[in-house]
PDB file of N, CA and C in Angstrom:
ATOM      1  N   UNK A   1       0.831  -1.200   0.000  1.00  0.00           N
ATOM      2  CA  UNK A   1       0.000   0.000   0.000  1.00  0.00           C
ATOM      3  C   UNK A   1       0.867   1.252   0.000  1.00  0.00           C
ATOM      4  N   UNK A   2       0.779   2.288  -0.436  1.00  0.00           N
ATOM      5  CA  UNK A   2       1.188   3.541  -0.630  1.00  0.00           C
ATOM      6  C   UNK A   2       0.988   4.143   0.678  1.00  0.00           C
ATOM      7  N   UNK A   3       2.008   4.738   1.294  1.00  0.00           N
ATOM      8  CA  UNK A   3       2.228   5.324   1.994  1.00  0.00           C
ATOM      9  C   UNK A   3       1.095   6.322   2.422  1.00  0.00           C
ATOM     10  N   UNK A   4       0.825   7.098   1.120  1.00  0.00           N
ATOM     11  CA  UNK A   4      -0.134   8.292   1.336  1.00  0.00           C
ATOM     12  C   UNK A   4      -1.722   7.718   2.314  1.00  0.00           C
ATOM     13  N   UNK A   5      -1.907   6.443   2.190  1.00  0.00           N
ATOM     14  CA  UNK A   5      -2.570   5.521   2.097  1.00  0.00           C
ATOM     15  C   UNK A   5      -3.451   5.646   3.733  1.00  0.00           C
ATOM     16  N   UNK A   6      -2.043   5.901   4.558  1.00  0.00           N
ATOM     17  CA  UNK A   6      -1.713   5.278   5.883  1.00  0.00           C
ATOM     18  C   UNK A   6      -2.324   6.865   6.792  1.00  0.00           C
ATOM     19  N   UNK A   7      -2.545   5.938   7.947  1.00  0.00           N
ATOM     20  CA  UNK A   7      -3.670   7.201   9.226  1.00  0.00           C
ATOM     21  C   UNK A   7      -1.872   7.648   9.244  1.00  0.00           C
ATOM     22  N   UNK A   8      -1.943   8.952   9.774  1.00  0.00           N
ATOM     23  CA  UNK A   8      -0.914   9.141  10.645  1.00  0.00           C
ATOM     24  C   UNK A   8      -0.305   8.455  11.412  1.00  0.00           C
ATOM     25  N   UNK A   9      -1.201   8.318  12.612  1.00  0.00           N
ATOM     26  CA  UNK A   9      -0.454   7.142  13.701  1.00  0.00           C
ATOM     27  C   UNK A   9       0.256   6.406  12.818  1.00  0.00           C
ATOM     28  N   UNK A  10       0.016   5.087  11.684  1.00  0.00           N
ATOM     29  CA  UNK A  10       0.269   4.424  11.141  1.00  0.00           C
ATOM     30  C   UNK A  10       1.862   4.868  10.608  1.00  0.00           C
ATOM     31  N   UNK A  11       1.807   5.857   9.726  1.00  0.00           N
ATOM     32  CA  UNK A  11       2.902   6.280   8.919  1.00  0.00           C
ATOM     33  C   UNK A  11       4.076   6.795   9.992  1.00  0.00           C
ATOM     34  N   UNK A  12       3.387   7.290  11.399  1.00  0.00           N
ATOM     35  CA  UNK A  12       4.568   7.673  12.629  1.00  0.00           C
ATOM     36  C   UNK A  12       5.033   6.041  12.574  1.00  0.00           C
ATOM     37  N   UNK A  13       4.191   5.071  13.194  1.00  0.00           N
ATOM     38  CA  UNK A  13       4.478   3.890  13.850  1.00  0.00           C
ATOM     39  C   UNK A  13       5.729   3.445  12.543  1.00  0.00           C
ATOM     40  N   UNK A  14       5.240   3.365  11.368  1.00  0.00           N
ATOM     41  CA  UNK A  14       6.366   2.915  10.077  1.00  0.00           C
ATOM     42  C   UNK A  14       7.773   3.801  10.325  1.00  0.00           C
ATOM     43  N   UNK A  15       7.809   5.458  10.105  1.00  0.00           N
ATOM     44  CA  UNK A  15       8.755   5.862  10.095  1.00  0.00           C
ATOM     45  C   UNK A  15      10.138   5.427  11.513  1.00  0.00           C
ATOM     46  N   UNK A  16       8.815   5.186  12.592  1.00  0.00           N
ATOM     47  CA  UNK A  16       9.805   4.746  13.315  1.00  0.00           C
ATOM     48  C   UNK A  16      11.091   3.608  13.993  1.00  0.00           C
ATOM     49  N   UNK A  17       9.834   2.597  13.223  1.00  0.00           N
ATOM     50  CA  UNK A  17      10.051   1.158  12.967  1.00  0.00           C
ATOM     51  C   UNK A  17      11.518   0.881  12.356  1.00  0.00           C
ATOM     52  N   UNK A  18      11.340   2.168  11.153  1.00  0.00           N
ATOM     53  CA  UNK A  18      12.552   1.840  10.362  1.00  0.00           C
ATOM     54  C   UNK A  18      13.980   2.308  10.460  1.00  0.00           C
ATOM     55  N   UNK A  19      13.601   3.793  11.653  1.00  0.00           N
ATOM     56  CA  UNK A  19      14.643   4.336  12.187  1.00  0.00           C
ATOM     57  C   UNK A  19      15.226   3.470  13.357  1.00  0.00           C
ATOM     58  N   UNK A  20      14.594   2.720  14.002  1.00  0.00           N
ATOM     59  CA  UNK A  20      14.942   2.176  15.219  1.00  0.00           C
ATOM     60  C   UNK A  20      15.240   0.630  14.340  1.00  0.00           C
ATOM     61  N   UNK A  21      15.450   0.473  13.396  1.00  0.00           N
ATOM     62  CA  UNK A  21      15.513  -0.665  12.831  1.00  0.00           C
ATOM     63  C   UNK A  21      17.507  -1.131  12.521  1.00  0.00           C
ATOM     64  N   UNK A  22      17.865   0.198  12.702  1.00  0.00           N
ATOM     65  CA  UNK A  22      19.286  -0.049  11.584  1.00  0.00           C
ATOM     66  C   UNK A  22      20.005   0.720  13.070  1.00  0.00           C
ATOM     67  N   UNK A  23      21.513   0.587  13.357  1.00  0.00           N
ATOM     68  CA  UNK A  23      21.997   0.930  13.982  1.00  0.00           C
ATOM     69  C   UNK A  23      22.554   2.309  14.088  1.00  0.00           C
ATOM     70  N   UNK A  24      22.861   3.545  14.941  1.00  0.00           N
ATOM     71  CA  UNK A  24      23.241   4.606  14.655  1.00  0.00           C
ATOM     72  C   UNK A  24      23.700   4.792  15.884  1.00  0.00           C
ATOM     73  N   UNK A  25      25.278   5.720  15.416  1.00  0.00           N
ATOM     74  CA  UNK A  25      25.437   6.282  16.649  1.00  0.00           C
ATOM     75  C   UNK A  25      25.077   7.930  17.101  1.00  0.00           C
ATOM     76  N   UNK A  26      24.061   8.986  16.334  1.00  0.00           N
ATOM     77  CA  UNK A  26      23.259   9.393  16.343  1.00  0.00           C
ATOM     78  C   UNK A  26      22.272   9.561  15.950  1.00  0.00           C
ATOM     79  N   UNK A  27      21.187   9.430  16.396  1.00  0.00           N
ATOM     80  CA  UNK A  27      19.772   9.262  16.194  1.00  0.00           C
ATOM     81  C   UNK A  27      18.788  10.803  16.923  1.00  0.00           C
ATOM     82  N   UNK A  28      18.269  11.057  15.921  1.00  0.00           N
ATOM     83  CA  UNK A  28      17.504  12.478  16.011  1.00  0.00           C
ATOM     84  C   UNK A  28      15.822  12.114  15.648  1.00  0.00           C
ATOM     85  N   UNK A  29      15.128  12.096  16.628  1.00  0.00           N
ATOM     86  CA  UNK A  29      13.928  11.874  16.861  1.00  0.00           C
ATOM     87  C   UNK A  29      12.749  12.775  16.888  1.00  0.00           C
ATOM     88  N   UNK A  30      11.934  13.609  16.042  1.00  0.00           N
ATOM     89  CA  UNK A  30      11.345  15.011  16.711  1.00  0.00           C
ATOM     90  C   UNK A  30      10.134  14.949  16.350  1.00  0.00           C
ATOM     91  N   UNK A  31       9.204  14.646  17.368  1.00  0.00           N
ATOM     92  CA  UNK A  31       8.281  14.277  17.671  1.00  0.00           C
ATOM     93  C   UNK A  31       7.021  13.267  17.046  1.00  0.00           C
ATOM     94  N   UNK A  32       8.450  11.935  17.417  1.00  0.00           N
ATOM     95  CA  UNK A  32       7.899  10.952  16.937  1.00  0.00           C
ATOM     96  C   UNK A  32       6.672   9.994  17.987  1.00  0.00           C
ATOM     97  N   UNK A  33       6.647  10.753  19.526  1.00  0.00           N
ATOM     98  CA  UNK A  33       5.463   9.841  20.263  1.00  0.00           C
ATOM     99  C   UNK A  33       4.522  11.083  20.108  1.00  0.00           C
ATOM    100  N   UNK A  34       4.514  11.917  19.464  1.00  0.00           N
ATOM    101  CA  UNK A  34       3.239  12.899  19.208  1.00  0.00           C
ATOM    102  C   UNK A  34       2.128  12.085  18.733  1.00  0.00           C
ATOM    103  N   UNK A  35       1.729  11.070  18.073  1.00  0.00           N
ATOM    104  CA  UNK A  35       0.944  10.234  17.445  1.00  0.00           C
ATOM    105  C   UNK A  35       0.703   8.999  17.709  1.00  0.00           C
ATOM    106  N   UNK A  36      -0.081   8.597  17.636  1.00  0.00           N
ATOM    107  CA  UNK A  36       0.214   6.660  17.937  1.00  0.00           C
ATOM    108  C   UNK A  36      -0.817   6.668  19.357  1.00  0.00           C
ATOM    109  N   UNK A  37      -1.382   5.208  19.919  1.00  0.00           N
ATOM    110  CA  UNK A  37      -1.533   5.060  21.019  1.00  0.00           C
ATOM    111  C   UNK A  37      -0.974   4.826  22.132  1.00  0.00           C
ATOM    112  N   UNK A  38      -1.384   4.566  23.217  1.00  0.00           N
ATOM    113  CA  UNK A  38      -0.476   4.439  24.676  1.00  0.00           C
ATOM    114  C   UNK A  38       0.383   2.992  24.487  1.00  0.00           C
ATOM    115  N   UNK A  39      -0.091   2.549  23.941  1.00  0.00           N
ATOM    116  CA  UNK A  39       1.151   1.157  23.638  1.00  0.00           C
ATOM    117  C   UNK A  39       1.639   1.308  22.740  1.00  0.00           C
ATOM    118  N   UNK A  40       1.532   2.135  21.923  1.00  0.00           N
ATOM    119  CA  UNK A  40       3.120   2.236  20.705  1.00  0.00           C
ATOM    120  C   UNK A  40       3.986   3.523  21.546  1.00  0.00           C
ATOM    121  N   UNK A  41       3.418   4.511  22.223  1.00  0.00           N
ATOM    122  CA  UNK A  41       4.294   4.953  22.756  1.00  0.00           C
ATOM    123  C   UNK A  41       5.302   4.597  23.737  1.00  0.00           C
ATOM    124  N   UNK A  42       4.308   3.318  24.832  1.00  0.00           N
ATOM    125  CA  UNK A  42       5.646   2.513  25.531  1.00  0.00           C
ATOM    126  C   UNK A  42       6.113   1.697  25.204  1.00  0.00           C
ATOM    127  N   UNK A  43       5.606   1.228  24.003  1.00  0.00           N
ATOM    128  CA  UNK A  43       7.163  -0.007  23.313  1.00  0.00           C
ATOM    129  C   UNK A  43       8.421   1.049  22.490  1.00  0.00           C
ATOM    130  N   UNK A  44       7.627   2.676  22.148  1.00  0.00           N
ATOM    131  CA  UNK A  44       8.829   3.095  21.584  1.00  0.00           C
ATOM    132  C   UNK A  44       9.382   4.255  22.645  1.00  0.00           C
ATOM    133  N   UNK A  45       9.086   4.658  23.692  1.00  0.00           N
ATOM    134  CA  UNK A  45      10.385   5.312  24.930  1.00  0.00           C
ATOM    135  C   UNK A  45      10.951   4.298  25.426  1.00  0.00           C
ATOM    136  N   UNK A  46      10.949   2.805  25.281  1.00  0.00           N
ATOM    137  CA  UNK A  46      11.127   1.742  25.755  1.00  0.00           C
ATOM    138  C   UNK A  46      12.879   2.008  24.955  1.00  0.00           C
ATOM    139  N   UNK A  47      12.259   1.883  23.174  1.00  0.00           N
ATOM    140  CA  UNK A  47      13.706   0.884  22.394  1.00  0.00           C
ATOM    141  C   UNK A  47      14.072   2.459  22.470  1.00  0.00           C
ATOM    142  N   UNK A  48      13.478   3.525  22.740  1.00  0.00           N
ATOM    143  CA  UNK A  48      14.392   4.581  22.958  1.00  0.00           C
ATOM    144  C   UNK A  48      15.572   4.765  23.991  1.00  0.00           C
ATOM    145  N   UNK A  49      15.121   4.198  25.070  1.00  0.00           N
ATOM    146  CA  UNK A  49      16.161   4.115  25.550  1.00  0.00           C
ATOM    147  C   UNK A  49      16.929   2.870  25.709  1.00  0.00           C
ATOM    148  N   UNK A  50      16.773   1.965  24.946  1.00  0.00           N
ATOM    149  CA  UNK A  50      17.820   1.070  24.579  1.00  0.00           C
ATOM    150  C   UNK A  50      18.647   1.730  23.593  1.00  0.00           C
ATOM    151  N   UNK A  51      18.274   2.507  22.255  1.00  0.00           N
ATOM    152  CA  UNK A  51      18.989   2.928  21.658  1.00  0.00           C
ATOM    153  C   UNK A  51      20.073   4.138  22.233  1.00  0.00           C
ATOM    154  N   UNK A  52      19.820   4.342  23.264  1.00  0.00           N
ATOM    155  CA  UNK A  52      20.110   5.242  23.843  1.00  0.00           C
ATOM    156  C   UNK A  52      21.596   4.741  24.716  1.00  0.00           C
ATOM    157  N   UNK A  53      21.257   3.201  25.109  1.00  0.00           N
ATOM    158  CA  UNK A  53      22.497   2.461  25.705  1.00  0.00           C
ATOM    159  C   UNK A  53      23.337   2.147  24.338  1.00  0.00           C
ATOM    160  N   UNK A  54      22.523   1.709  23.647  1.00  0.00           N
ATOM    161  CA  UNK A  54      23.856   1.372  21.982  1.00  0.00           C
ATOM    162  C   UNK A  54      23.924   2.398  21.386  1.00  0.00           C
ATOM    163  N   UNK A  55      23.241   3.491  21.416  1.00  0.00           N
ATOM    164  CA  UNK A  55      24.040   4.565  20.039  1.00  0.00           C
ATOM    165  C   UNK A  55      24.800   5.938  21.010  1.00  0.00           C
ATOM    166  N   UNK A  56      24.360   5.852  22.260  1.00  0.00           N
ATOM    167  CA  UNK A  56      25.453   7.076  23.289  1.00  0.00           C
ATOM    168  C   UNK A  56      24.413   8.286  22.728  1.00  0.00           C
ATOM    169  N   UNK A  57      23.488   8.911  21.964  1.00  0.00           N
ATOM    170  CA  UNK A  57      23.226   9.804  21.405  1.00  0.00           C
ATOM    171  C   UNK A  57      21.586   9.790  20.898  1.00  0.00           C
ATOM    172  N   UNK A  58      20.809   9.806  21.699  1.00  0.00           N
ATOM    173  CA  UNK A  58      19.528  10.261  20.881  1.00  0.00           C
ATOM    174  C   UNK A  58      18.833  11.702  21.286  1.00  0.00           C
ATOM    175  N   UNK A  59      18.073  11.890  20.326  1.00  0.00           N
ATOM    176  CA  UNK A  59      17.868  13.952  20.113  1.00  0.00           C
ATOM    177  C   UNK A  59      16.441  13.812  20.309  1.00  0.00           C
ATOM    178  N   UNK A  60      15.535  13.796  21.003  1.00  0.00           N
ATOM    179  CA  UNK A  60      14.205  13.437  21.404  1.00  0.00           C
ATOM    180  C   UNK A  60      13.828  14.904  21.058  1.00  0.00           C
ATOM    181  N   UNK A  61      13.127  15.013  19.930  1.00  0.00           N
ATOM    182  CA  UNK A  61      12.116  16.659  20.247  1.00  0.00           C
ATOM    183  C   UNK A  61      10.905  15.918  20.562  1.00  0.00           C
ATOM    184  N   UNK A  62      10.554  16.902  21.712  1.00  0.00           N
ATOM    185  CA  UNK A  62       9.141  16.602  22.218  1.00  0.00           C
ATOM    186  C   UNK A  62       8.625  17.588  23.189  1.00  0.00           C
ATOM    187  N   UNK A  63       7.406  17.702  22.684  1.00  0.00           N
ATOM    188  CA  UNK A  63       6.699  18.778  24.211  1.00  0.00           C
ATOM    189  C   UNK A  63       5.923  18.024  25.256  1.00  0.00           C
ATOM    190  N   UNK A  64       5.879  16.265  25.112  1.00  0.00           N
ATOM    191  CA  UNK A  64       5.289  15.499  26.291  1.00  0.00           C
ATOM    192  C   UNK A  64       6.414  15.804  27.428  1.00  0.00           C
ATOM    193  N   UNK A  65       6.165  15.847  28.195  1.00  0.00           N
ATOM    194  CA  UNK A  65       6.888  16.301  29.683  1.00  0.00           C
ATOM    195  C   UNK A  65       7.241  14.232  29.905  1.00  0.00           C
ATOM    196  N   UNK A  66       6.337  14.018  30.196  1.00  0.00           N
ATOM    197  CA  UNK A  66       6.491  12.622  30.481  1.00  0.00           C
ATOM    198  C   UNK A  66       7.194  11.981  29.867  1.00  0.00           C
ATOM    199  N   UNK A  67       6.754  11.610  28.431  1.00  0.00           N
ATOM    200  CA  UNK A  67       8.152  11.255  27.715  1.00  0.00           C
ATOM    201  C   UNK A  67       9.557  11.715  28.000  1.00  0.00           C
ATOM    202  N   UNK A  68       9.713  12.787  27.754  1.00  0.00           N
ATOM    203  CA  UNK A  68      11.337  13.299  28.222  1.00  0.00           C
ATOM    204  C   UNK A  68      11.199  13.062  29.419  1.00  0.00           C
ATOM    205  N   UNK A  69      10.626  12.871  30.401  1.00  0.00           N
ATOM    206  CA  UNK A  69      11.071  12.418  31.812  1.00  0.00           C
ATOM    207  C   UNK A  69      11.278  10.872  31.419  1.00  0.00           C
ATOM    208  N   UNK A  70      10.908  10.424  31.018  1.00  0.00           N
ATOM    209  CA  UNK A  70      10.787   8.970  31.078  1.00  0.00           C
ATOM    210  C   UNK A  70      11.970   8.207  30.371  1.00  0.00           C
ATOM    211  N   UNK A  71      12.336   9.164  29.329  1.00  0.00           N
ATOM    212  CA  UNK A  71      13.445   8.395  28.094  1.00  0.00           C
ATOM    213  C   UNK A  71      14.764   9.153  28.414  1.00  0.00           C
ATOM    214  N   UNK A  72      14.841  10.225  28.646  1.00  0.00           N
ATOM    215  CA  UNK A  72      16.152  10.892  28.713  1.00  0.00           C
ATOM    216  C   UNK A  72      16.882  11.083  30.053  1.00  0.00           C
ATOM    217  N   UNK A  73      18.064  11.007  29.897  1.00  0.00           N
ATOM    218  CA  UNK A  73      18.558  11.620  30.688  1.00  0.00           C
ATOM    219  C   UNK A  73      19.304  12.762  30.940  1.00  0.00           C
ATOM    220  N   UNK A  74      19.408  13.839  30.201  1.00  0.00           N
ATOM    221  CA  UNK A  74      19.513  15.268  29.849  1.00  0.00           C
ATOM    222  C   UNK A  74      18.968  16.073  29.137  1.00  0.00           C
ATOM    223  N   UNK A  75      18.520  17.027  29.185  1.00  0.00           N
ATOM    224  CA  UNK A  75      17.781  17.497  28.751  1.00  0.00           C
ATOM    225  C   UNK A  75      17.747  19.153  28.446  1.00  0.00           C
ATOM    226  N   UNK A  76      17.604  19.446  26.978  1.00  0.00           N
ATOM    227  CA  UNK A  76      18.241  21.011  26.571  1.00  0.00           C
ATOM    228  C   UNK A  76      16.815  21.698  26.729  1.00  0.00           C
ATOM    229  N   UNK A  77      16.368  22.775  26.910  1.00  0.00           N
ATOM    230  CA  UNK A  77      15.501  23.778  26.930  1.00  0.00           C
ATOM    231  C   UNK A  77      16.145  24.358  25.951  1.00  0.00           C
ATOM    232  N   UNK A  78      15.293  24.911  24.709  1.00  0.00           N
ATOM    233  CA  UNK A  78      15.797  25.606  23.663  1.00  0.00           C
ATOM    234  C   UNK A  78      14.844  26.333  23.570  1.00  0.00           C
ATOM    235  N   UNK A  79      14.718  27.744  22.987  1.00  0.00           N
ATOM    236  CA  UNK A  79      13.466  28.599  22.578  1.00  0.00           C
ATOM    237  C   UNK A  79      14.210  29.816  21.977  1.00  0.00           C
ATOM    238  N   UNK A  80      13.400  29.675  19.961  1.00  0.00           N
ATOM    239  CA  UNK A  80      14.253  30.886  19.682  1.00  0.00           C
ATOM    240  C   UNK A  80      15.876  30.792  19.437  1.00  0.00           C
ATOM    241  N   UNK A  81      16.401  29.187  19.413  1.00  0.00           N
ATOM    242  CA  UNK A  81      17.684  29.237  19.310  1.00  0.00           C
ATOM    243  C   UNK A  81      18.499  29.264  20.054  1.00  0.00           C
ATOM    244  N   UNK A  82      17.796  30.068  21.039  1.00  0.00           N
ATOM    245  CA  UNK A  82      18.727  30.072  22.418  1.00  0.00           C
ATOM    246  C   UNK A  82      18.891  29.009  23.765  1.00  0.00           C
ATOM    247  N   UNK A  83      19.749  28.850  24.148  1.00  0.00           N
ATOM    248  CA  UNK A  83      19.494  27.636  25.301  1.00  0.00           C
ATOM    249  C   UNK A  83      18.855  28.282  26.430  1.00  0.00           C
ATOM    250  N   UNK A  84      17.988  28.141  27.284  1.00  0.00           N
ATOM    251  CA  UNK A  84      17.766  28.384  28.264  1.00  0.00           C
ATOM    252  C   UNK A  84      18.023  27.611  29.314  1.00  0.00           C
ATOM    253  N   UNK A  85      17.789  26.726  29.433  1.00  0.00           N
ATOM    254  CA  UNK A  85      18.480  25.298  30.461  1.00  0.00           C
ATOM    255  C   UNK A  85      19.208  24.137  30.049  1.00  0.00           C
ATOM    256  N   UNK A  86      20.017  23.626  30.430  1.00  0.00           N
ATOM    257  CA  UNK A  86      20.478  21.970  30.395  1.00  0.00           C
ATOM    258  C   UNK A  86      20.900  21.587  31.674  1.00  0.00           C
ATOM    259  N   UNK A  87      20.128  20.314  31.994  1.00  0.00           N
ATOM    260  CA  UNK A  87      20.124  19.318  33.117  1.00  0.00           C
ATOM    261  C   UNK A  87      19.395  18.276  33.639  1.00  0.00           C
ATOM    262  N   UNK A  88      19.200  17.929  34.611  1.00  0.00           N
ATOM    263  CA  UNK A  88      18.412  16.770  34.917  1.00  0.00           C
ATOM    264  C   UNK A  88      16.684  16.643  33.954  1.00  0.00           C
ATOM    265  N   UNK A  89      16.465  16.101  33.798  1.00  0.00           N
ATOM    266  CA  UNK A  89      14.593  15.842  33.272  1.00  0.00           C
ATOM    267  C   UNK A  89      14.358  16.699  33.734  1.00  0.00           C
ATOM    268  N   UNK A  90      13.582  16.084  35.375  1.00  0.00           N
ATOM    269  CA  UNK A  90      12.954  16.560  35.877  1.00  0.00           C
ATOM    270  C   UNK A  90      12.740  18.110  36.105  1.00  0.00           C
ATOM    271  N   UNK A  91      14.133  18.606  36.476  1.00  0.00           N
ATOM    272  CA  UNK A  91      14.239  19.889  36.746  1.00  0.00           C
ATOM    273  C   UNK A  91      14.434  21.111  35.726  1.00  0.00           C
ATOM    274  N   UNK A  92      14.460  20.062  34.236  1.00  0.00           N
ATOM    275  CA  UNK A  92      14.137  21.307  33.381  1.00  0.00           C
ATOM    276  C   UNK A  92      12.626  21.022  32.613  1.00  0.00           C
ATOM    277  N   UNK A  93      12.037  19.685  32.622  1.00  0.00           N
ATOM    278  CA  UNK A  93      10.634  20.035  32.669  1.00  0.00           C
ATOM    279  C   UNK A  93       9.815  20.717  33.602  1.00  0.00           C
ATOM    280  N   UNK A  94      10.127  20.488  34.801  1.00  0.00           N
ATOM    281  CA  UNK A  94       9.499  21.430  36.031  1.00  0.00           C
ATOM    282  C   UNK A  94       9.782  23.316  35.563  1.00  0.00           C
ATOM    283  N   UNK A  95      10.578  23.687  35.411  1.00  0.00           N
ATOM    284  CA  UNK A  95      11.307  24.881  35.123  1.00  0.00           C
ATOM    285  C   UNK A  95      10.063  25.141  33.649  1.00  0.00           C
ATOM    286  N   UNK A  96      10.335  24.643  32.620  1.00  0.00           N
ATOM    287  CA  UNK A  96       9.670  24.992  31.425  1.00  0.00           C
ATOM    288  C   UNK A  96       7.908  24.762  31.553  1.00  0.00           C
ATOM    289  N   UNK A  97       7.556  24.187  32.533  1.00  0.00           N
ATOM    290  CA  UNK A  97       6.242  23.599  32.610  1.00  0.00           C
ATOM    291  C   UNK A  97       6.032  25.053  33.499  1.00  0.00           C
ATOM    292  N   UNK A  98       6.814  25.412  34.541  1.00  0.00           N
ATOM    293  CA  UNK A  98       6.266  26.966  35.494  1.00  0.00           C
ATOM    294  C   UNK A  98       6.105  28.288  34.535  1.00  0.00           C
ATOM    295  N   UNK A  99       7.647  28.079  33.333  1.00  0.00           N
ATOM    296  CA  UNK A  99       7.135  29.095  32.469  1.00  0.00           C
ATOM    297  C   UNK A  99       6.258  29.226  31.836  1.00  0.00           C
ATOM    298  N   UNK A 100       5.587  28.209  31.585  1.00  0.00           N
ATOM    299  CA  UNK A 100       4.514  28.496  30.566  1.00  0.00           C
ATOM    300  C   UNK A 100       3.371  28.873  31.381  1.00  0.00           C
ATOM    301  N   UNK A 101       3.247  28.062  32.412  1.00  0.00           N
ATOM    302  CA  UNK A 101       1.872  28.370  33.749  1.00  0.00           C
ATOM    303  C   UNK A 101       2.185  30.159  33.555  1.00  0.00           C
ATOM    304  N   UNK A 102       3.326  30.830  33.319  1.00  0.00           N
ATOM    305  CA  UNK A 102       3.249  32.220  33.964  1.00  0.00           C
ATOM    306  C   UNK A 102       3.097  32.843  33.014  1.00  0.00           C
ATOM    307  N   UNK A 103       3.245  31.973  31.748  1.00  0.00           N
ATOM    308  CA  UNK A 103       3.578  32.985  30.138  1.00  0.00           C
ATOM    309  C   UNK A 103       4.323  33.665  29.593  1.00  0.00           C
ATOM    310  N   UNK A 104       5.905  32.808  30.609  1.00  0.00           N
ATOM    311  CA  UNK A 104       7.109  33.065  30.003  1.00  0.00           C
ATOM    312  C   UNK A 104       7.741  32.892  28.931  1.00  0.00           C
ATOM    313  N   UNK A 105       6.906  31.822  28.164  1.00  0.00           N
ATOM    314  CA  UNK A 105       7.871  31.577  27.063  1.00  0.00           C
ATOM    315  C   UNK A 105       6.165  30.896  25.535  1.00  0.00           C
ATOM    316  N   UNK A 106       7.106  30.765  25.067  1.00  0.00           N
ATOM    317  CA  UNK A 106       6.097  30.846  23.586  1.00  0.00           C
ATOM    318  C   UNK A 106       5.459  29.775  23.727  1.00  0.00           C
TER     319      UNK A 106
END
């Protein structure tokens, strides 16, 4: 079947299949659990962070808080290009989750 063919979810679940399929020692991910259901998202923060033990390097864009708590273990705050934080999960989703409660940031 043709690609064009496929729900979203579907065509996320493929693209990812095939990235997590072949070995890399960087892997750039951006916002690939945006789509899909609650079980394709935990079989894939799962091989995320396996890939994460074999490739030393994955680039998770994502605005789920949970996910990046769940898969990473560092974590950049970017906005505009600029860095605003790098460090633990938790403490730079907590940090970016207050800015937005206040309407600090975009």
């Amino acid at each position: 079947l043709p690609m064009r063919t496929y729900s979203q979810g579907m065509s996320a679940r493929l693209r990812f299949s095939i990235a997590a399929s072949k070995k890399h020692d960087i892997l750039i991910i951006d916002e690939a659990l945006a789509v899909g259901d609650r079980q394709f998202r935990m079989k894939a923060e799962e091989k995320i962070r396996q890939m994460r033990q074999e490739a030393g390097t994955v680039f998770l864009v994502s605005h789920n808080m949970k996910s990046i708590e769940d898969t990473c273990n560092r974590v950049i705050w970017l906005e505009k290009g600029e860095l605003l934080m790098d460090g633990e999960p938790k403490a730079v989703c907590d940090a970016f989750i207050a800015a937005m409660d206040k309407g600090d940031t975009e």
